[in-house]
C-alpha atoms as a PDB file:
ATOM      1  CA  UNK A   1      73.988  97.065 117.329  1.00  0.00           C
ATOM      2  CA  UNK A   2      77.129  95.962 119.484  1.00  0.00           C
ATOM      3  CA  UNK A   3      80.492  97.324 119.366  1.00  0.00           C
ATOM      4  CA  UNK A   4      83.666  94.939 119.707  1.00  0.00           C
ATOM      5  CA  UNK A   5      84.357  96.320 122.859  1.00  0.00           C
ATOM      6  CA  UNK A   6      80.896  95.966 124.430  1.00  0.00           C
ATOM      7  CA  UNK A   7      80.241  91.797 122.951  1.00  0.00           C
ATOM      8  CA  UNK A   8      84.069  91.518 125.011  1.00  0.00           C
ATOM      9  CA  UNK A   9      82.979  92.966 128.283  1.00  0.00           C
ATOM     10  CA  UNK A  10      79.610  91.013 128.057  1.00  0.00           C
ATOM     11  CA  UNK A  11      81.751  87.961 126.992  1.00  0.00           C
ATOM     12  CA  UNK A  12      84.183  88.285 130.294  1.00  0.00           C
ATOM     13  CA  UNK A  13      81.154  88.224 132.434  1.00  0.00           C
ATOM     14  CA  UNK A  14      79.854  85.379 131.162  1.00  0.00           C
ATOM     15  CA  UNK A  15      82.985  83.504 131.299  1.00  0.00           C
ATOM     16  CA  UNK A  16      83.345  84.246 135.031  1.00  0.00           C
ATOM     17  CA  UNK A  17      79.564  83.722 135.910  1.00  0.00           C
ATOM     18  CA  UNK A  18      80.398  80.030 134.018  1.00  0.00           C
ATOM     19  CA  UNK A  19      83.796  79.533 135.985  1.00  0.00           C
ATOM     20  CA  UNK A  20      85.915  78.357 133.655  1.00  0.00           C
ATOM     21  CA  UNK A  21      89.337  78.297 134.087  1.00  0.00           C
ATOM     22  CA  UNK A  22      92.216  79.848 132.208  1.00  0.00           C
ATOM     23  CA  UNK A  23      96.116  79.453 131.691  1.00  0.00           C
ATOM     24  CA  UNK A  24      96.483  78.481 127.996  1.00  0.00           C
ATOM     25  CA  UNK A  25      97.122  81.684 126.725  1.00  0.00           C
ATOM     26  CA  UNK A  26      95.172  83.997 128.790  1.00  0.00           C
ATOM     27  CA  UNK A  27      95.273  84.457 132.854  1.00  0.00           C
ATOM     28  CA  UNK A  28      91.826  86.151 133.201  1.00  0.00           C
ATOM     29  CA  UNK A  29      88.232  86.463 131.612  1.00  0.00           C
ATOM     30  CA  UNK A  30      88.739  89.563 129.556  1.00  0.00           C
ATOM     31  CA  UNK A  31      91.465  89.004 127.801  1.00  0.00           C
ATOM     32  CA  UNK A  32      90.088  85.132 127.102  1.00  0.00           C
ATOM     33  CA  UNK A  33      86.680  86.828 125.549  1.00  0.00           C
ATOM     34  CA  UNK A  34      88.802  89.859 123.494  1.00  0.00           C
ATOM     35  CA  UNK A  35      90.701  86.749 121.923  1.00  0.00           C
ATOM     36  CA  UNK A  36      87.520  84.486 121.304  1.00  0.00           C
ATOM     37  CA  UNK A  37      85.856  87.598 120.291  1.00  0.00           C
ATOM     38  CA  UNK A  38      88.440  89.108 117.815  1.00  0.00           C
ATOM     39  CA  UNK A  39      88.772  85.202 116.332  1.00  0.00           C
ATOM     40  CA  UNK A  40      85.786  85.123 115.512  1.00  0.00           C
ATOM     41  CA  UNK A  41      85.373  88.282 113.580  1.00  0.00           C
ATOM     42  CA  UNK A  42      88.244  87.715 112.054  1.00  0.00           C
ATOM     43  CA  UNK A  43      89.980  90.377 113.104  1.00  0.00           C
ATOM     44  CA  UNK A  44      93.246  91.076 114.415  1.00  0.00           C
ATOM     45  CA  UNK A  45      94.386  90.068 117.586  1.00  0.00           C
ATOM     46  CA  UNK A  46      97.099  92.250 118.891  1.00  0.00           C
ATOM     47  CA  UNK A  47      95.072  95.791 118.454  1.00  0.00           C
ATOM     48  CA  UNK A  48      92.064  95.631 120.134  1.00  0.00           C
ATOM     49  CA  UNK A  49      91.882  99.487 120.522  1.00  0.00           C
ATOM     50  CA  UNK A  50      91.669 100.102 116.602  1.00  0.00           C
ATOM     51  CA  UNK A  51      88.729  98.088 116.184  1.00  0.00           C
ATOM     52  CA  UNK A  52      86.963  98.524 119.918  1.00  0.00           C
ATOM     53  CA  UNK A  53      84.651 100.962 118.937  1.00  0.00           C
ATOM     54  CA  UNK A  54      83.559  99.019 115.550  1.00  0.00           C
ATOM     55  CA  UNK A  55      80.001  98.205 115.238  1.00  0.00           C
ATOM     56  CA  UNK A  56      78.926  94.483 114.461  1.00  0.00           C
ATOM     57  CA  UNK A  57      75.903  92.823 113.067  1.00  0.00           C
ATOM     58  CA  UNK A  58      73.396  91.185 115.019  1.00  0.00           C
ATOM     59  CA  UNK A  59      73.906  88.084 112.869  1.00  0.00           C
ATOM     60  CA  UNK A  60      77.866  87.949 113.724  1.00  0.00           C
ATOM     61  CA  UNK A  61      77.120  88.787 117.460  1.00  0.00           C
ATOM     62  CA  UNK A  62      75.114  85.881 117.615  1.00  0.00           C
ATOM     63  CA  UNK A  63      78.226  83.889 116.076  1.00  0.00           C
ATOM     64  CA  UNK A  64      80.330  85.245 118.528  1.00  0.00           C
ATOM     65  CA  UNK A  65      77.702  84.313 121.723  1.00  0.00           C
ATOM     66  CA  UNK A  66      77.538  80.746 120.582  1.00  0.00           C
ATOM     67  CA  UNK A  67      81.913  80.340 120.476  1.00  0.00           C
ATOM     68  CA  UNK A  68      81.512  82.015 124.214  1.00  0.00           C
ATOM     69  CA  UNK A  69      78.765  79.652 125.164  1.00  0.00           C
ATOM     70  CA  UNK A  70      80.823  76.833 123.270  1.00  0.00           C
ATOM     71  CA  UNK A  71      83.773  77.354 125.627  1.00  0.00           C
ATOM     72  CA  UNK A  72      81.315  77.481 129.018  1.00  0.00           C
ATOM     73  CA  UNK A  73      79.916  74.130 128.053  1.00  0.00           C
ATOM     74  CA  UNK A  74      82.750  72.125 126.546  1.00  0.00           C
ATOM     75  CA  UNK A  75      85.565  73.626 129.323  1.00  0.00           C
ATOM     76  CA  UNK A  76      87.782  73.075 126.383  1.00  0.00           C
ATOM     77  CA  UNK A  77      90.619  76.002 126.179  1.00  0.00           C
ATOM     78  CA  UNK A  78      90.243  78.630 123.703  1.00  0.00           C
ATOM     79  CA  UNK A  79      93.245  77.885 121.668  1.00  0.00           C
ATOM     80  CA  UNK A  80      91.385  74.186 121.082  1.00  0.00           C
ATOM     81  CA  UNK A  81      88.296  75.856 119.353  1.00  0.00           C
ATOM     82  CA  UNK A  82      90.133  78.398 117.306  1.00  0.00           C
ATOM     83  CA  UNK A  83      92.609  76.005 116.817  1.00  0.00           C
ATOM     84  CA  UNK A  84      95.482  78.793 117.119  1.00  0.00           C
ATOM     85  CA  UNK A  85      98.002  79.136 119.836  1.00  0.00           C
ATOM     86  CA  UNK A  86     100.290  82.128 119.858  1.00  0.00           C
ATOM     87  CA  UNK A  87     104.159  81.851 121.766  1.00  0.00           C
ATOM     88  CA  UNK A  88     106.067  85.255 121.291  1.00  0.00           C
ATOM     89  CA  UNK A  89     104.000  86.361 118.819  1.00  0.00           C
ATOM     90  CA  UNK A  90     104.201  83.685 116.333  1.00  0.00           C
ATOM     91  CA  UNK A  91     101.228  81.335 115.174  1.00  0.00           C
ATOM     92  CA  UNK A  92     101.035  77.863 115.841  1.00  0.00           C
ATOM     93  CA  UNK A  93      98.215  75.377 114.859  1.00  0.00           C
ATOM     94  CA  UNK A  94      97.045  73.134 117.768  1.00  0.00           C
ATOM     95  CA  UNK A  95      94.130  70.398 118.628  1.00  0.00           C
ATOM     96  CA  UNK A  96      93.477  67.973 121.299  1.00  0.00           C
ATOM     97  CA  UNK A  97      96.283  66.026 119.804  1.00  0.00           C
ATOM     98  CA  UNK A  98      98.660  68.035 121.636  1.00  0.00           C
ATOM     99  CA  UNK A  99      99.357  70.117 124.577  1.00  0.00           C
ATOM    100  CA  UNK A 100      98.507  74.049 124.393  1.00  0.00           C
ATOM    101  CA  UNK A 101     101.835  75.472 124.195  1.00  0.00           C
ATOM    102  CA  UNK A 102     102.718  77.475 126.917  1.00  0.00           C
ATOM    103  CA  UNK A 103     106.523  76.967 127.354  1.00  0.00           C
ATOM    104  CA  UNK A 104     108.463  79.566 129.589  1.00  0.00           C
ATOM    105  CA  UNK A 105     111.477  78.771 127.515  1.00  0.00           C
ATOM    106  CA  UNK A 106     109.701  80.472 124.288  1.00  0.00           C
ATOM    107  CA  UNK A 107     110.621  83.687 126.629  1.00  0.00           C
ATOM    108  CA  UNK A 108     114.584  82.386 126.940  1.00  0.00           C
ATOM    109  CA  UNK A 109     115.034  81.675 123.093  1.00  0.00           C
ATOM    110  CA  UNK A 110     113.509  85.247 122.053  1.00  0.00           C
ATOM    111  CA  UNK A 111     115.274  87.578 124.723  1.00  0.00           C
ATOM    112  CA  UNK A 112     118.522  85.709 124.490  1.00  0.00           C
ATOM    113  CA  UNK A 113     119.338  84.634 128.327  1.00  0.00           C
ATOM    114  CA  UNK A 114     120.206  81.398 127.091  1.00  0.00           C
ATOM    115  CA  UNK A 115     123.023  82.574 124.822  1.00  0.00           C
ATOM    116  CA  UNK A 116     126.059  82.734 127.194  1.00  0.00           C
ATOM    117  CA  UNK A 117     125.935  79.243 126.842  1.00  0.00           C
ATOM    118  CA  UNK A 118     125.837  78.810 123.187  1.00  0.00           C
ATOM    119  CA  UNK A 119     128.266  79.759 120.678  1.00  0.00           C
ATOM    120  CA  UNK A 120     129.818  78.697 117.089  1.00  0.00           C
ATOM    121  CA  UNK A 121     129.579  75.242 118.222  1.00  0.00           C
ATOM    122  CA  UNK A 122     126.272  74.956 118.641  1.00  0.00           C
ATOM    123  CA  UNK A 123     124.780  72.981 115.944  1.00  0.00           C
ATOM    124  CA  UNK A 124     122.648  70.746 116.323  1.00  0.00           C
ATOM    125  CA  UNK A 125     119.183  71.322 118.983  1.00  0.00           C
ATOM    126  CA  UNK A 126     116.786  68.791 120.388  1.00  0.00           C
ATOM    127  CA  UNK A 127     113.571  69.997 121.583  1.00  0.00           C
ATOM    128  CA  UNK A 128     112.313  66.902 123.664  1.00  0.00           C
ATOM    129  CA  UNK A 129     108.602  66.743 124.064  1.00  0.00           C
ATOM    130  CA  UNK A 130     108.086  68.736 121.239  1.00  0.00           C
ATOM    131  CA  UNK A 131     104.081  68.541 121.265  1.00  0.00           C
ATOM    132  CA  UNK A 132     102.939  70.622 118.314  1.00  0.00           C
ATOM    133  CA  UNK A 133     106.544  71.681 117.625  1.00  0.00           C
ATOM    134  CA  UNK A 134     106.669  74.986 119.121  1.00  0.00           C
ATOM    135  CA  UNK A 135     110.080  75.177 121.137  1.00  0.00           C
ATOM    136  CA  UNK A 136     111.317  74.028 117.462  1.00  0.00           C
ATOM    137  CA  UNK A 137     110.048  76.245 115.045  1.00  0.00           C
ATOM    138  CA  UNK A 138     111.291  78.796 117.316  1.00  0.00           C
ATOM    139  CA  UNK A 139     114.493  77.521 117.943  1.00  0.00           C
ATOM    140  CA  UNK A 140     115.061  77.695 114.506  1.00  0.00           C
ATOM    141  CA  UNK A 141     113.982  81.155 114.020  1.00  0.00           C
ATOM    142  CA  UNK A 142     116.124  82.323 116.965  1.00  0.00           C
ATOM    143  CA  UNK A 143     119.552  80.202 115.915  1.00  0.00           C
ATOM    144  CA  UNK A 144     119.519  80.515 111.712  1.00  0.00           C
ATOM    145  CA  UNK A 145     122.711  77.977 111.912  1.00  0.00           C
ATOM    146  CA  UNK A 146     121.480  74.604 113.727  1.00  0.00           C
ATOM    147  CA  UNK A 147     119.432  71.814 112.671  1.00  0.00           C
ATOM    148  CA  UNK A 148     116.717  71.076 114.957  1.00  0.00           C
ATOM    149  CA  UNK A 149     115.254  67.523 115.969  1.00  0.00           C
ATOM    150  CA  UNK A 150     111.886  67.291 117.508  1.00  0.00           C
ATOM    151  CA  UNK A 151     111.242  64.264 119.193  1.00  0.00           C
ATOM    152  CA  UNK A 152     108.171  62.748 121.353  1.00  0.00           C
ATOM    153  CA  UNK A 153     106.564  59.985 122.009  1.00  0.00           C
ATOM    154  CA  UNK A 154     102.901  60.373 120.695  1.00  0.00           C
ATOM    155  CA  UNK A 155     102.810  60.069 116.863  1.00  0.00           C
ATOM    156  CA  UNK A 156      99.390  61.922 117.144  1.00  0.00           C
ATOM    157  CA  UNK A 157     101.585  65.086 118.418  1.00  0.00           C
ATOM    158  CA  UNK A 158     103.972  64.928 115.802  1.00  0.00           C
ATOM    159  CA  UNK A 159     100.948  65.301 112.917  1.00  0.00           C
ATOM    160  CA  UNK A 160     100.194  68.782 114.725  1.00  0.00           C
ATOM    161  CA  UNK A 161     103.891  69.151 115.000  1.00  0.00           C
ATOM    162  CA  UNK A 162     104.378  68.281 111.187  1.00  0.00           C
ATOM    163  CA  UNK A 163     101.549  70.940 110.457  1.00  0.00           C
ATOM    164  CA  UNK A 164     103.648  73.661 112.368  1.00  0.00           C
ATOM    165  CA  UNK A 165     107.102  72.994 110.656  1.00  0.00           C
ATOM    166  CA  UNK A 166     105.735  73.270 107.208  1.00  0.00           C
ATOM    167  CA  UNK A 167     103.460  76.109 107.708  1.00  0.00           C
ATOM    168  CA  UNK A 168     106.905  78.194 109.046  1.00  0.00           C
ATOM    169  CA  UNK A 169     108.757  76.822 106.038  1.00  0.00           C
ATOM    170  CA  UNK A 170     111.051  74.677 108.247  1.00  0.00           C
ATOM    171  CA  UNK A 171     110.860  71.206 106.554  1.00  0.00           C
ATOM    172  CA  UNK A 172     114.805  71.597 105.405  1.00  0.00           C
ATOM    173  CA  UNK A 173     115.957  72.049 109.293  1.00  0.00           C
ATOM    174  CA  UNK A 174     113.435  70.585 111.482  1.00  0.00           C
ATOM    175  CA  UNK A 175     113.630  66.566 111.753  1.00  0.00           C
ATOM    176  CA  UNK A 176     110.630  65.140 113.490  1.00  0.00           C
ATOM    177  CA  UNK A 177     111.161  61.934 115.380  1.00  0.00           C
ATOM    178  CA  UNK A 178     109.119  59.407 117.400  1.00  0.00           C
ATOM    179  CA  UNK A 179     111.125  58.896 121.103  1.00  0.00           C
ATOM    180  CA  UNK A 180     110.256  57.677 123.853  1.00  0.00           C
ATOM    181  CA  UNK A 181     112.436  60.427 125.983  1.00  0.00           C
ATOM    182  CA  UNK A 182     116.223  60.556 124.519  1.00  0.00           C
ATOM    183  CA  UNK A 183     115.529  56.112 123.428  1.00  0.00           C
ATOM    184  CA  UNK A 184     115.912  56.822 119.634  1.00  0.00           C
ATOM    185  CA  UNK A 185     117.103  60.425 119.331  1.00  0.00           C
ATOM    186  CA  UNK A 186     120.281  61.343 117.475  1.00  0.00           C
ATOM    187  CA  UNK A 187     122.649  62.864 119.565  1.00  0.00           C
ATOM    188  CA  UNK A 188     124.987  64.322 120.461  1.00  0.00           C
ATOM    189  CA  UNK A 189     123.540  67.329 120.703  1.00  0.00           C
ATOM    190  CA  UNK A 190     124.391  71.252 121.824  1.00  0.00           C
ATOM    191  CA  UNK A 191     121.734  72.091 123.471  1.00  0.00           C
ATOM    192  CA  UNK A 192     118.211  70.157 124.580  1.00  0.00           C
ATOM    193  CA  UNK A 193     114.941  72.326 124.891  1.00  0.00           C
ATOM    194  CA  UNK A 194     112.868  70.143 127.027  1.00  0.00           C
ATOM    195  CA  UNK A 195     109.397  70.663 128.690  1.00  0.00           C
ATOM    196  CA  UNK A 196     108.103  67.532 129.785  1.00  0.00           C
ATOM    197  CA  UNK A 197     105.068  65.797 131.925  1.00  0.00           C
ATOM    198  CA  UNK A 198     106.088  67.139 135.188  1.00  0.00           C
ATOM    199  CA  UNK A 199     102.860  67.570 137.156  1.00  0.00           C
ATOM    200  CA  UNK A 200     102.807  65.630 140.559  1.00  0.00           C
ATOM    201  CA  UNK A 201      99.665  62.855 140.778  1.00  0.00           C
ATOM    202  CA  UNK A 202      97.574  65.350 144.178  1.00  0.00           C
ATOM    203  CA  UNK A 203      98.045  68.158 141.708  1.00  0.00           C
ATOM    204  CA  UNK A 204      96.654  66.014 138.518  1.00  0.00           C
ATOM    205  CA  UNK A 205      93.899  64.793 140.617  1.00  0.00           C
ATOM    206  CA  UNK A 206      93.197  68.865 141.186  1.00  0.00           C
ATOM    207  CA  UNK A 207      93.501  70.072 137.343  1.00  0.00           C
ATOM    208  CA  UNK A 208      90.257  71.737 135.982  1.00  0.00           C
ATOM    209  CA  UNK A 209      88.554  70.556 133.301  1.00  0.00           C
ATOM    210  CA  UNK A 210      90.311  72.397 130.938  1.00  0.00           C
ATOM    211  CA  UNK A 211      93.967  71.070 131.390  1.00  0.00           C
ATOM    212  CA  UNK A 212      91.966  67.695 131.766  1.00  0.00           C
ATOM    213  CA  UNK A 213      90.775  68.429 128.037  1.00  0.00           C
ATOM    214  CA  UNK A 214      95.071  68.172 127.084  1.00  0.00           C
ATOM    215  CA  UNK A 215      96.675  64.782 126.756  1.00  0.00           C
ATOM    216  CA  UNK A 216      97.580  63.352 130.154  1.00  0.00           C
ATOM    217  CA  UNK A 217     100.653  61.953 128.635  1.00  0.00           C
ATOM    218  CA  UNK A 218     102.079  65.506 128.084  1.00  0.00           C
ATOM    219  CA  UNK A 219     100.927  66.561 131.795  1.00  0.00           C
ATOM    220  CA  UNK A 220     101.488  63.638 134.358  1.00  0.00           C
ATOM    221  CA  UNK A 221     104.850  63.447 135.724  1.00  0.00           C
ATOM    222  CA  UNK A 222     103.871  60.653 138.523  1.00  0.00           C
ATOM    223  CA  UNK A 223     103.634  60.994 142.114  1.00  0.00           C
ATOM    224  CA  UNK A 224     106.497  63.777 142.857  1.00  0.00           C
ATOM    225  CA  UNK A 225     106.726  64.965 139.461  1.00  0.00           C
ATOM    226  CA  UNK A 226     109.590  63.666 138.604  1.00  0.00           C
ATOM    227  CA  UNK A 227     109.320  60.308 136.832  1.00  0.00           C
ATOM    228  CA  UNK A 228     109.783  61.178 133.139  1.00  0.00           C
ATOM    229  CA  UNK A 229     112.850  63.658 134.397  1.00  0.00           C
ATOM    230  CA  UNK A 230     115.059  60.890 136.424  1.00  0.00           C
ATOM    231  CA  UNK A 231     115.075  59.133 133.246  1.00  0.00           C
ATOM    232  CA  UNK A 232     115.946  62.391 131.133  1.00  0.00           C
ATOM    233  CA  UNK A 233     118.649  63.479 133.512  1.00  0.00           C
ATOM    234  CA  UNK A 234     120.270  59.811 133.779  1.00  0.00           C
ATOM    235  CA  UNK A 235     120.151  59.762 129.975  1.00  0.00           C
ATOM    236  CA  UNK A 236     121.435  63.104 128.803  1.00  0.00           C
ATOM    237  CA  UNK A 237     125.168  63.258 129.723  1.00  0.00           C
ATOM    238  CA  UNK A 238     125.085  60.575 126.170  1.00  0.00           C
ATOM    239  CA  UNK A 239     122.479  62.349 124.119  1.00  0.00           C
ATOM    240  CA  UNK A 240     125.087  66.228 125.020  1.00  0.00           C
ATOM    241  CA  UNK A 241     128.124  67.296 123.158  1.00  0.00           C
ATOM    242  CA  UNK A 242     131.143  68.109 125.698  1.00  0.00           C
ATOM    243  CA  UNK A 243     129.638  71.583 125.745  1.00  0.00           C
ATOM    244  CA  UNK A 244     126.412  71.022 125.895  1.00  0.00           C
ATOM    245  CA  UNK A 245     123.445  72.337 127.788  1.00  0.00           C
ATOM    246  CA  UNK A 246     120.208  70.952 128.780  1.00  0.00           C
ATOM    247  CA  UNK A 247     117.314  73.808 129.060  1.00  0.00           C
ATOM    248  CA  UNK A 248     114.486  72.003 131.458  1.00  0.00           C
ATOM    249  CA  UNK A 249     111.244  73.993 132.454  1.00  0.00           C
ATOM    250  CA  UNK A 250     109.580  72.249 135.726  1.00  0.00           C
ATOM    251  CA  UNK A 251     106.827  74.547 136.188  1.00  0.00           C
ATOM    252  CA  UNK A 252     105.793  74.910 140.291  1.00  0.00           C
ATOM    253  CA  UNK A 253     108.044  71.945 140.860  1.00  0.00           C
ATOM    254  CA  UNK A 254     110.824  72.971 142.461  1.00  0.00           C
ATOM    255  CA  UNK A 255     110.375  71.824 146.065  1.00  0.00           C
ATOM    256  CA  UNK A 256     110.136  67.991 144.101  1.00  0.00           C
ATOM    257  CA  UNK A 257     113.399  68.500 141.964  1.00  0.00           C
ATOM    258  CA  UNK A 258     115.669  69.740 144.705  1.00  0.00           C
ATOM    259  CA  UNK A 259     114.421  66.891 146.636  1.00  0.00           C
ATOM    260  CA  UNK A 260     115.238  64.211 144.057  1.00  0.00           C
ATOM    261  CA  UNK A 261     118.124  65.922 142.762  1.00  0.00           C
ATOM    262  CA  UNK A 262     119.831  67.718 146.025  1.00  0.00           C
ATOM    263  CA  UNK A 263     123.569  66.946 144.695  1.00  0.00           C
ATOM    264  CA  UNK A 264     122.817  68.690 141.464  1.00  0.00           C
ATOM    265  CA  UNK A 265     124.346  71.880 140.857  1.00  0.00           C
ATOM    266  CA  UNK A 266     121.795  73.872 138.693  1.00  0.00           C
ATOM    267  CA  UNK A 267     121.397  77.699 137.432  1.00  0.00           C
ATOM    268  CA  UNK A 268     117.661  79.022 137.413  1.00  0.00           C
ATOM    269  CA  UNK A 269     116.504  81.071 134.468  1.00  0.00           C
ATOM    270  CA  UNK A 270     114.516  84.268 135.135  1.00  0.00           C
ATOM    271  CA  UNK A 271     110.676  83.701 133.121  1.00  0.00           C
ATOM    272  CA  UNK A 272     107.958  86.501 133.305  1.00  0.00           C
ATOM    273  CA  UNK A 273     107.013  83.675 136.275  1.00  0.00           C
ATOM    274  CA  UNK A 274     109.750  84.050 138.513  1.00  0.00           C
ATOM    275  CA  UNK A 275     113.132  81.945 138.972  1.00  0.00           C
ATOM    276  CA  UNK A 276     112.105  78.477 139.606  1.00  0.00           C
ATOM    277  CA  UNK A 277     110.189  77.296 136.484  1.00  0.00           C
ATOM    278  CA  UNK A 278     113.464  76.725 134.543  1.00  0.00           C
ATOM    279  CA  UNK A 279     116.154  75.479 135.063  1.00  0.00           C
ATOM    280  CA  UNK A 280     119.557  75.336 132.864  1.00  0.00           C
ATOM    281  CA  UNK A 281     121.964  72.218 133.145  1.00  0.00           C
ATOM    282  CA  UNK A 282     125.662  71.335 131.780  1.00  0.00           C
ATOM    283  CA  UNK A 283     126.746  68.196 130.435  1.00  0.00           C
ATOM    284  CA  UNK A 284     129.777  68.715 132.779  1.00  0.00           C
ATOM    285  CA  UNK A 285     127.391  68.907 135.538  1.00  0.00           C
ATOM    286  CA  UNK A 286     125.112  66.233 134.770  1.00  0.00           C
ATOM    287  CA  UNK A 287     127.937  63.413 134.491  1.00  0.00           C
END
């Protein structure tokens, strides 16, 4: 018989020897296989090294060849067949009716760098292209005091988002809404969460087949980038309170912003990616 450890190492090899791609979750093939592996014995999946050495069946081995084999041939990312996504620890439901969540600002709302601009008057959040409500559910764990609105504009998201909200008990402070960016939100607000479609058209054209598996509404940001954001950052000094922020993640999109926006004044949040994947905004700054 296999041990845990032993169906994971086989399990990275085959993943690299099919070339499939990662970035939802995992960055290489051994920690993709240890999650799809754990998963699908059902055990758990932040302490690998208590059950590494645990034998398994033949007949659950077998289970756990075809999931590997199932995520070689479809290309579809792991967190679309287990349909479980984890962001600082906590568990959200996803399917191919939303974006993976991936967010670099799950990072800022659990370690706090985003606090020095928040305070007793912040009330009221928007996370803006919520997907399957992620940034909000965790928003609202992080700040106990605010109501949260979670807006975007594919009513297939919000289901998976709807999903999330109850399953974290968060019907009473999370308000879903159908927006087409900040059209039919209900500002003002204190602070906007926002991670939007922000990938420029020659890098769309070069996305494996796995990111090509996510809506393309929640990835393509037109030729620089930048399309969906113009609109956001011409629309938000209305949708902020006279202290509010705006919280914007741009992902390897930097060189695009600071061309479109070269008069803006901007502070860059630190992620576990560097400084120039988020970027914080004041109202006083945007008008």
């Amino acid at each position: 018989m296999s041990t845990v450890i032993q169906l994971i190492e086989a399990g990275a090899k085959l993943l690299t020897q099919g070339g499939v791609a990662f970035g939802h979750g995992t960055t290489n093939a051994f920690d993709e296989a240890a999650w799809l592996v754990l998963w699908r014995l059902k055990l758990p999946l932040h302490d690998l090294d208590a059950v590494a050495e645990r034998e398994v069946s033949p007949a659950d081995a077998q289970r756990v060849g075809a999931l590997l084999q199932e995520r070689i041939d479809t290309r579809l990312p792991a967190a679309y067949l287990t349909r479980e996504a984890w962001l600082q620890g906590v568990p959200f439901f996803v399917d191919q009716r939303a974006i993976v969540p991936r967010s670099f600002i799950a990072e800022l709302l659990a370690d706090g760098t985003i606090d020095p601009w928040l305070g007793e008057h912040t009330r009221r959040v928007l996370d803006l292209c919520t997907g399957n409500g992620s940034l909000a559910v965790l928003a609202a764990m992080a700040y106990p005091d605010v109501q949260v609105d979670a807006a975007d504009l594919s009513t297939a998201a919000l289901e998976v988002a709807a999903i999330n909200v109850t399953r974290h008990e968060l019907d009473s402070r999370i308000t879903l809404l159908q927006s087409d960016g900040l059209a039919d939100v209900r500002g003002p607000y204190d602070l906007i969460l926002c991670n939007p479609p922000y990938v420029n058209a020659q890098s769309m054209d070069a996305l494996p087949a796995e990111y090509r598996a996510e809506p393309e509404l929640a990835l393509a940001g037109g030729t620089d980038g930048m399309d969906f954001i113009r609109g956001l950052l011409a629309a938000a000094p209305g949708c902020l309170s006279d202290n509010g922020v705006l919280v914007l993640e741009i992902g390897n999109e930097r060189e695009h912003f600071e061309a479109a926006f070269p008069q803006l004044e901007v502070v860059w949040l630190a992620t576990s990616a560097g400084e120039d994947q988020v970027l914080l905004l004041t109202r006083e700054n945007l008008a």
